[in-house]
N, C-alpha and C. Protein backbone atom coordinates (compact mmCIF):
# COMPACT_ATOMS: atom_id res chain seq x y z
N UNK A 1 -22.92 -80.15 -15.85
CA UNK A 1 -23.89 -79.27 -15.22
C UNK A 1 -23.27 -78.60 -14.01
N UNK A 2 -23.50 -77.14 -13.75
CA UNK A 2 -23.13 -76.86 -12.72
C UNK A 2 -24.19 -76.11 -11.65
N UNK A 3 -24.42 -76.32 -10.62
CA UNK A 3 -26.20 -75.39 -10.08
C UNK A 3 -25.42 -74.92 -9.07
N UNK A 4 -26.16 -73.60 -9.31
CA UNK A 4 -25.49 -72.30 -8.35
C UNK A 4 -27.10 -72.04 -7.27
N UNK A 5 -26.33 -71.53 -6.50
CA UNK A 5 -27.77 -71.28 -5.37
C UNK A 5 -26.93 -69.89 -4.71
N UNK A 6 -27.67 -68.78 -5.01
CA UNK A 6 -27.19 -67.36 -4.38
C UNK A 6 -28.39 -67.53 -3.11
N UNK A 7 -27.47 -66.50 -2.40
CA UNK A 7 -27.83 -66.42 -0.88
C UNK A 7 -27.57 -65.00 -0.30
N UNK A 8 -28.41 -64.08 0.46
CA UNK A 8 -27.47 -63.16 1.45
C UNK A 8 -28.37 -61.62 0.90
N UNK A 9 -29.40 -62.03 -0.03
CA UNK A 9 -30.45 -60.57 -0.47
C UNK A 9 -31.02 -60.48 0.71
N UNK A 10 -31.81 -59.49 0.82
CA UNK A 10 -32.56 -59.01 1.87
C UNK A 10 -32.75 -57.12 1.82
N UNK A 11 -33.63 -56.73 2.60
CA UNK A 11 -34.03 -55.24 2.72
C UNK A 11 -32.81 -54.33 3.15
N UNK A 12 -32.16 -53.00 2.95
CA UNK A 12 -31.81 -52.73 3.55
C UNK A 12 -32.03 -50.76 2.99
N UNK A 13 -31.53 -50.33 4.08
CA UNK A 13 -31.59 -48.57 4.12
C UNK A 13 -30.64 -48.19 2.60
N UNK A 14 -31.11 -47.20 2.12
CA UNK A 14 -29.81 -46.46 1.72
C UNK A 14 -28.71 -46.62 1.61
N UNK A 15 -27.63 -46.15 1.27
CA UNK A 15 -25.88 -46.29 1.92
C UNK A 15 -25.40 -47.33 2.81
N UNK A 16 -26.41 -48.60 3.08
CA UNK A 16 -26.50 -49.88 3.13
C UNK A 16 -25.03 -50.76 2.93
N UNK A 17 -25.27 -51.54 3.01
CA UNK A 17 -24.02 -52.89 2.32
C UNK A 17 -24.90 -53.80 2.73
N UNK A 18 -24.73 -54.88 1.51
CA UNK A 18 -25.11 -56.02 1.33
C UNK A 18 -23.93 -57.29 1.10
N UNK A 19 -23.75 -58.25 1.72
CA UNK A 19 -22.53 -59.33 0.15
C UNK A 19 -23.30 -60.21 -0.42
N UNK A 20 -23.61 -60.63 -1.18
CA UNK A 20 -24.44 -61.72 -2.08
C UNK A 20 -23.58 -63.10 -1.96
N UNK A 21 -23.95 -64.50 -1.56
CA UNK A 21 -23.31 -65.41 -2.25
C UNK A 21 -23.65 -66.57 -3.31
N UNK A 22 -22.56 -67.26 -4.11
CA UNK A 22 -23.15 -67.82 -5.01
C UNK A 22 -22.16 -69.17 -4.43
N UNK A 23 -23.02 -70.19 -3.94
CA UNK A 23 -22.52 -71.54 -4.00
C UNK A 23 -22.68 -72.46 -5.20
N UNK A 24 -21.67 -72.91 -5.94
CA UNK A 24 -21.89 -73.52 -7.01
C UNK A 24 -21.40 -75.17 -6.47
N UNK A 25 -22.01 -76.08 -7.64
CA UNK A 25 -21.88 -77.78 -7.22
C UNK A 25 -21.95 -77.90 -8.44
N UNK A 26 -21.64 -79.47 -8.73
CA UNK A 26 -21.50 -80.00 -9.73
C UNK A 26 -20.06 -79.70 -10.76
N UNK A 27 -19.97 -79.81 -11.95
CA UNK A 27 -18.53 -79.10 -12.50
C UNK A 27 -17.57 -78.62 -11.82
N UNK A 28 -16.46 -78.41 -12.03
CA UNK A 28 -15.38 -77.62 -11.51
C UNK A 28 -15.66 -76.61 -11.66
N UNK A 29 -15.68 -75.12 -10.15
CA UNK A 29 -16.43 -73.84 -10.70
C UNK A 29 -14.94 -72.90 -11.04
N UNK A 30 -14.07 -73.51 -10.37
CA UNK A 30 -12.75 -72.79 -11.63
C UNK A 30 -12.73 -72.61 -13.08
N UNK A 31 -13.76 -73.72 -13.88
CA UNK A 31 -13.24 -73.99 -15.38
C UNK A 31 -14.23 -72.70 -15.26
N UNK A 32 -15.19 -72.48 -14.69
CA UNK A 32 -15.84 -71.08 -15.53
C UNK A 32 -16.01 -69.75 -14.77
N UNK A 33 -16.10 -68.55 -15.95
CA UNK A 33 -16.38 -67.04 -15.71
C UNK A 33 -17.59 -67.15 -14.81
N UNK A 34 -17.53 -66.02 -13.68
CA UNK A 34 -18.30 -66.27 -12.76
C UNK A 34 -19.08 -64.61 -13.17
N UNK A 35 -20.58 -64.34 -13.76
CA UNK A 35 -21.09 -63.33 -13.66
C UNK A 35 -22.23 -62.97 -12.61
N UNK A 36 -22.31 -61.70 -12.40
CA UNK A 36 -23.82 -61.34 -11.94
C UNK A 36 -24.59 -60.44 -12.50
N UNK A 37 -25.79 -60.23 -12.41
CA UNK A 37 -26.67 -60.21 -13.43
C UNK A 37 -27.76 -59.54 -12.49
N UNK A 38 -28.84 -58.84 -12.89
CA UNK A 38 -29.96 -58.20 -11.81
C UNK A 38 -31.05 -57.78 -12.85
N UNK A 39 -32.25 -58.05 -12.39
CA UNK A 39 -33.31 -57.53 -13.06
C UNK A 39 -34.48 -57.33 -12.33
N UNK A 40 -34.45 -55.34 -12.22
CA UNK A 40 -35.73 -55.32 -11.59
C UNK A 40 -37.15 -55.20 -12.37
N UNK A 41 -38.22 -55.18 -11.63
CA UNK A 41 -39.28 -54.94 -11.73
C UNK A 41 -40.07 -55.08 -13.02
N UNK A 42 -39.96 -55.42 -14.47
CA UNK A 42 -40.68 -54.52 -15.55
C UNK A 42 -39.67 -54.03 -16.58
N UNK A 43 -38.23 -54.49 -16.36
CA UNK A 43 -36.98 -54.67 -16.77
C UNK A 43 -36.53 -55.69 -17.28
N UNK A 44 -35.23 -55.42 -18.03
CA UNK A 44 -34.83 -56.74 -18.92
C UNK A 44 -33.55 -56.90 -17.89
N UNK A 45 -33.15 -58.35 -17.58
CA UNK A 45 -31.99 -58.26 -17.12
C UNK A 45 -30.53 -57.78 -17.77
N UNK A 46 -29.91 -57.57 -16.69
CA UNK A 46 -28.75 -56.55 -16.85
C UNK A 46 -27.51 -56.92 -16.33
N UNK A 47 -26.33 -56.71 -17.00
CA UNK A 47 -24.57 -57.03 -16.48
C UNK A 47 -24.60 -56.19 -15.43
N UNK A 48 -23.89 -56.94 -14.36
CA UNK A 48 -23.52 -56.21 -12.88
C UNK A 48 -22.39 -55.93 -12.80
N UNK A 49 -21.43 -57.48 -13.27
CA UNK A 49 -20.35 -57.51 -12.69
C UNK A 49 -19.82 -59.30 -13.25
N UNK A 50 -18.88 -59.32 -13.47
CA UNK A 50 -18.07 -60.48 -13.63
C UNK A 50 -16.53 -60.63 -13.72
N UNK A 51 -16.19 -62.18 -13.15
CA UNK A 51 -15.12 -62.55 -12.85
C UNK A 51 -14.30 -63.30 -13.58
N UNK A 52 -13.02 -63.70 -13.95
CA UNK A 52 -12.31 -64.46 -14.73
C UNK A 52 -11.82 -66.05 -13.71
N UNK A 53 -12.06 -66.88 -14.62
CA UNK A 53 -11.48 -67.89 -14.00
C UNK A 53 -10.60 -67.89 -12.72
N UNK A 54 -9.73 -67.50 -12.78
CA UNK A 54 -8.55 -67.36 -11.48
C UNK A 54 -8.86 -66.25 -10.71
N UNK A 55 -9.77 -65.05 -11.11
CA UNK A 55 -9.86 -64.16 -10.13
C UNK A 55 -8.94 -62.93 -10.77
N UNK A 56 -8.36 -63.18 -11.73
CA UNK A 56 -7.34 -62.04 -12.00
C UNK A 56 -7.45 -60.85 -12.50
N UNK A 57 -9.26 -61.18 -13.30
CA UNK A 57 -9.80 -59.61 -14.01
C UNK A 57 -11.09 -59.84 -13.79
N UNK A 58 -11.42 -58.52 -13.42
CA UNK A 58 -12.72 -58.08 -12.77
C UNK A 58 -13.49 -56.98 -13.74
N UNK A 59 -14.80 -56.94 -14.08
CA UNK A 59 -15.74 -56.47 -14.92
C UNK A 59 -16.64 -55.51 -14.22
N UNK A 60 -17.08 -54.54 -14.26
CA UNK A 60 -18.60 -53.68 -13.86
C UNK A 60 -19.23 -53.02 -14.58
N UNK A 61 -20.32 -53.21 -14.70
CA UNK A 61 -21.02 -52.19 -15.70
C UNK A 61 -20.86 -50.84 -14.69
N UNK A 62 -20.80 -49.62 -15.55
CA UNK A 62 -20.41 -48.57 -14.77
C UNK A 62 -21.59 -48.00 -13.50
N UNK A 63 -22.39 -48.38 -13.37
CA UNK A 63 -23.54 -47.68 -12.41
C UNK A 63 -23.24 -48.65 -11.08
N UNK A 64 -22.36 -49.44 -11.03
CA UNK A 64 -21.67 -50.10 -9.36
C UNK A 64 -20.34 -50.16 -9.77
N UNK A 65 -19.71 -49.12 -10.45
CA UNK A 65 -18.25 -49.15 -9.95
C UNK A 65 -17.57 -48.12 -8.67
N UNK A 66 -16.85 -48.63 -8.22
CA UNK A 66 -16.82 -48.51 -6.90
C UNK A 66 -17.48 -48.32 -5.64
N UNK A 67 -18.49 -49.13 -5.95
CA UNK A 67 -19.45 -49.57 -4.92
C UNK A 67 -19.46 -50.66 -4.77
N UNK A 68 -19.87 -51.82 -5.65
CA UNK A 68 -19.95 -53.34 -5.71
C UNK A 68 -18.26 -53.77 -6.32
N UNK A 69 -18.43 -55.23 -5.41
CA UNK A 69 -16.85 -55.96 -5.51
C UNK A 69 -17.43 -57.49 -6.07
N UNK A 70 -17.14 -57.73 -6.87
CA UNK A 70 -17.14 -59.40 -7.46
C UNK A 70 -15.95 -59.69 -6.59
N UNK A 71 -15.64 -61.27 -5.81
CA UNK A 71 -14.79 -61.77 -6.27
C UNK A 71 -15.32 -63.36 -5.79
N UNK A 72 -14.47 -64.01 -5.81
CA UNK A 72 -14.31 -65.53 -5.75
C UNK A 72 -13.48 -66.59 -5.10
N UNK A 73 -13.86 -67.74 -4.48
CA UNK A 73 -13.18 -68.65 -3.43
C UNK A 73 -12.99 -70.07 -4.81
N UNK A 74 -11.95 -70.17 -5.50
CA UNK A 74 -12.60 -71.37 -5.85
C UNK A 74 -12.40 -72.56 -4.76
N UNK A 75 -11.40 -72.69 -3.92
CA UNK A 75 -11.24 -73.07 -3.13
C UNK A 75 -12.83 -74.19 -2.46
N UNK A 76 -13.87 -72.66 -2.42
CA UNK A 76 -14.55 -72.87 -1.42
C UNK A 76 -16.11 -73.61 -2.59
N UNK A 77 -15.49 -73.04 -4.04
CA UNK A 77 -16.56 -73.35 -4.99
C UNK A 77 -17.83 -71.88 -4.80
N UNK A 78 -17.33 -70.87 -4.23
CA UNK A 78 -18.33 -69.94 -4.00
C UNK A 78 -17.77 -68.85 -4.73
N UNK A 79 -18.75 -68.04 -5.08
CA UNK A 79 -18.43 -66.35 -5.01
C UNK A 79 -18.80 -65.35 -4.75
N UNK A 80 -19.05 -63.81 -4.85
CA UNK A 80 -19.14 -63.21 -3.96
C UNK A 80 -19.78 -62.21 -4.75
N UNK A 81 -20.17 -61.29 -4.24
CA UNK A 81 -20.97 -59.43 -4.68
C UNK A 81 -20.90 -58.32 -3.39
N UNK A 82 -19.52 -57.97 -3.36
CA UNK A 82 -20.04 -57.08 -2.43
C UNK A 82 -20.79 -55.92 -2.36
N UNK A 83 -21.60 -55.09 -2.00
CA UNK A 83 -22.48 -54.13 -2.33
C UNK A 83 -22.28 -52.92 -1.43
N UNK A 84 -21.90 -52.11 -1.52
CA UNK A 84 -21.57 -50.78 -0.50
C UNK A 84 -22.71 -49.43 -1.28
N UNK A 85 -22.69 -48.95 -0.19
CA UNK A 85 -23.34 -47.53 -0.58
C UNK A 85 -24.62 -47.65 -1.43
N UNK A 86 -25.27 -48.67 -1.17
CA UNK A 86 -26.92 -48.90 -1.69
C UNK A 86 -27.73 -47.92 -2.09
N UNK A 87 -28.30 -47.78 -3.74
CA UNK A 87 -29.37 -46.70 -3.44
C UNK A 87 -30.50 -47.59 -4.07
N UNK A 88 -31.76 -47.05 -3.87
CA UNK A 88 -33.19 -47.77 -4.48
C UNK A 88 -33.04 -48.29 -5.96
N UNK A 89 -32.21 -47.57 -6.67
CA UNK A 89 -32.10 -47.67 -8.06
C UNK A 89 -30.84 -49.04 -8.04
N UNK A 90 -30.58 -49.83 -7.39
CA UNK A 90 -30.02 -51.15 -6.93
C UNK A 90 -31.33 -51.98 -6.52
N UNK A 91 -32.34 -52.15 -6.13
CA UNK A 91 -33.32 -52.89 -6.19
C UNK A 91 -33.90 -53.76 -7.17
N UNK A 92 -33.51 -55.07 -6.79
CA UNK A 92 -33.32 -56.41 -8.21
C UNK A 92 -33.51 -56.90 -7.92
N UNK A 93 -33.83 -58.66 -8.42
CA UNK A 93 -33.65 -59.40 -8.22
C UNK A 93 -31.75 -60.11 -9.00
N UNK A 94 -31.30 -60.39 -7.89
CA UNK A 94 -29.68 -60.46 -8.12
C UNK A 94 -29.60 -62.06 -8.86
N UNK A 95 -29.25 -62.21 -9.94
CA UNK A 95 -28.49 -63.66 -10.11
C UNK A 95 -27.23 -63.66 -10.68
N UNK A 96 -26.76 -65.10 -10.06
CA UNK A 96 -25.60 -65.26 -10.64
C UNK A 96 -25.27 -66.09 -11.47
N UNK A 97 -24.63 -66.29 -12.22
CA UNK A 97 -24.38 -66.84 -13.66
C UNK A 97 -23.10 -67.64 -13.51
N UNK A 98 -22.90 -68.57 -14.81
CA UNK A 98 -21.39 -69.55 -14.98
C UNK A 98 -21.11 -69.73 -16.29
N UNK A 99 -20.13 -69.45 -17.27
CA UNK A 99 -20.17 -69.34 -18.31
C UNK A 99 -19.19 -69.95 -18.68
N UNK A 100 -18.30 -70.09 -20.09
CA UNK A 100 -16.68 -70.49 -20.80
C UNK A 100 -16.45 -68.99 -20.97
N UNK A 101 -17.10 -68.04 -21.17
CA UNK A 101 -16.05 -66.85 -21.21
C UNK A 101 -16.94 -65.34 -20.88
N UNK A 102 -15.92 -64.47 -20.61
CA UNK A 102 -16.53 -63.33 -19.82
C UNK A 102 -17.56 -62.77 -21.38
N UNK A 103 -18.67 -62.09 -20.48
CA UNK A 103 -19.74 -61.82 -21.10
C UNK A 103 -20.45 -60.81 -20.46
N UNK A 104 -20.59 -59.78 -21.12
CA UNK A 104 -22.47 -59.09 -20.72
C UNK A 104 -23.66 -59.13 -21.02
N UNK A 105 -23.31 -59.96 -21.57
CA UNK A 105 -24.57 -60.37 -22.57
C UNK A 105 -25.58 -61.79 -22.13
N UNK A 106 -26.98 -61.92 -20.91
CA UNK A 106 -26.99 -62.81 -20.43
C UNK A 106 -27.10 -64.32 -21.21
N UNK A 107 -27.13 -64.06 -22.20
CA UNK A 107 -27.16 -65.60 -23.09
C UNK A 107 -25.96 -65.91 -23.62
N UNK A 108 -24.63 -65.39 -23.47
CA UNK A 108 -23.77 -66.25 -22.86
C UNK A 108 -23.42 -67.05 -21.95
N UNK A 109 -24.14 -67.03 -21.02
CA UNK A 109 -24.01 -67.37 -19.54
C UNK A 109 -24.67 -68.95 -20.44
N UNK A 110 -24.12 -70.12 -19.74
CA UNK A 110 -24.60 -71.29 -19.49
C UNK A 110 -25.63 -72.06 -18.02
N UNK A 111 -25.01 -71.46 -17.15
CA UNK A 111 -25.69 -71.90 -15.88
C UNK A 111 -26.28 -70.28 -14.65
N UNK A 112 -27.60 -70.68 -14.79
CA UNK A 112 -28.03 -69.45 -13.98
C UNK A 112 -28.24 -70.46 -12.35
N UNK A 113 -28.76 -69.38 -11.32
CA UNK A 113 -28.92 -69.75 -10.08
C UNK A 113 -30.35 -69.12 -10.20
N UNK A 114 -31.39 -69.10 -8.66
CA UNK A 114 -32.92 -68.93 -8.89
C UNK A 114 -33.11 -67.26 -8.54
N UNK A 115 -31.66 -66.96 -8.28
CA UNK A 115 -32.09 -65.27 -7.68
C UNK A 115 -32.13 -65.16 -6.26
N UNK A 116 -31.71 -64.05 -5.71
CA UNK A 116 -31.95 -63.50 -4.88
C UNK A 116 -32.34 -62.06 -4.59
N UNK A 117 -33.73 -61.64 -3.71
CA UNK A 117 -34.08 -60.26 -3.66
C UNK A 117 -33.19 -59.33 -2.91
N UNK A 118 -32.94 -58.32 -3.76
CA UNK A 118 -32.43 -57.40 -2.97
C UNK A 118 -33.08 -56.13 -3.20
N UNK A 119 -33.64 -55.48 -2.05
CA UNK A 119 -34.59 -54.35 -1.76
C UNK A 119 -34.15 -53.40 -1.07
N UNK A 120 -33.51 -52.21 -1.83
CA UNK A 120 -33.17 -50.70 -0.85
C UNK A 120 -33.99 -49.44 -0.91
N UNK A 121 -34.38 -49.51 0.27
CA UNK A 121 -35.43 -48.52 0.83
C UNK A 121 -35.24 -46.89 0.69
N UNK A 122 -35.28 -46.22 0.35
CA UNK A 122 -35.17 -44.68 0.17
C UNK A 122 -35.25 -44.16 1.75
């Protein structure tokens, strides 16, 4: 088992930055793909972004590329979402995911976390 607890949502303006974190326990969080995932309002959840074991290849669905940064501490057992240049149409609830292999698809994912809100204001 591995339980992730994201941290670091909150309100912000426009053209904003946010970083999201995901503390994981239990399992080794090296053995797995580290994803994130968002679903707002009346929506099905959706691929954000995901990481490879070591950190060496990085994933985005195209509507946060070059805006949002995945990466990862395994070190620290955490990982990361950075978020730059915020618009309303980024308003989710953010989770993060733990899987055996990279995926967009959220039922690959094995271990979810409870979410975190993230709300950008127009």
């Amino acid at each position: 088992q591995v339980q992730l607890v994201e941290s670091g949502g909150g309100l912000v303006q426009a053209g904003g930055s946010l970083r999201l974190s995901c503390a994981a326990s239990g399992r080794t969080f090296s053995n797995y793909v580290m994803g994130w995932f968002r679903q707002a309002s009346g929506k099905e959840r959706e691929f954000v972004a995901a990481i490879t074991r070591s950190g060496g290849s990085t994933y985005y669905t195209d509507s946060v590329k070059g805006r949002f940064t995945i990466s990862r501490d395994n070190a620290r057992n955490t990982g990361y979402l950075q978020m730059s240049n915020l618009k309303p149409e980024d308003t989710a609830v953010y989770y993060c995911a733990a899987g055996h292999s990279y995926a967009y698809i959220p039922s690959h994912y094995d271990y979810w976390g409870q979410g975190t809100q993230v709300t950008v204001s127009s």
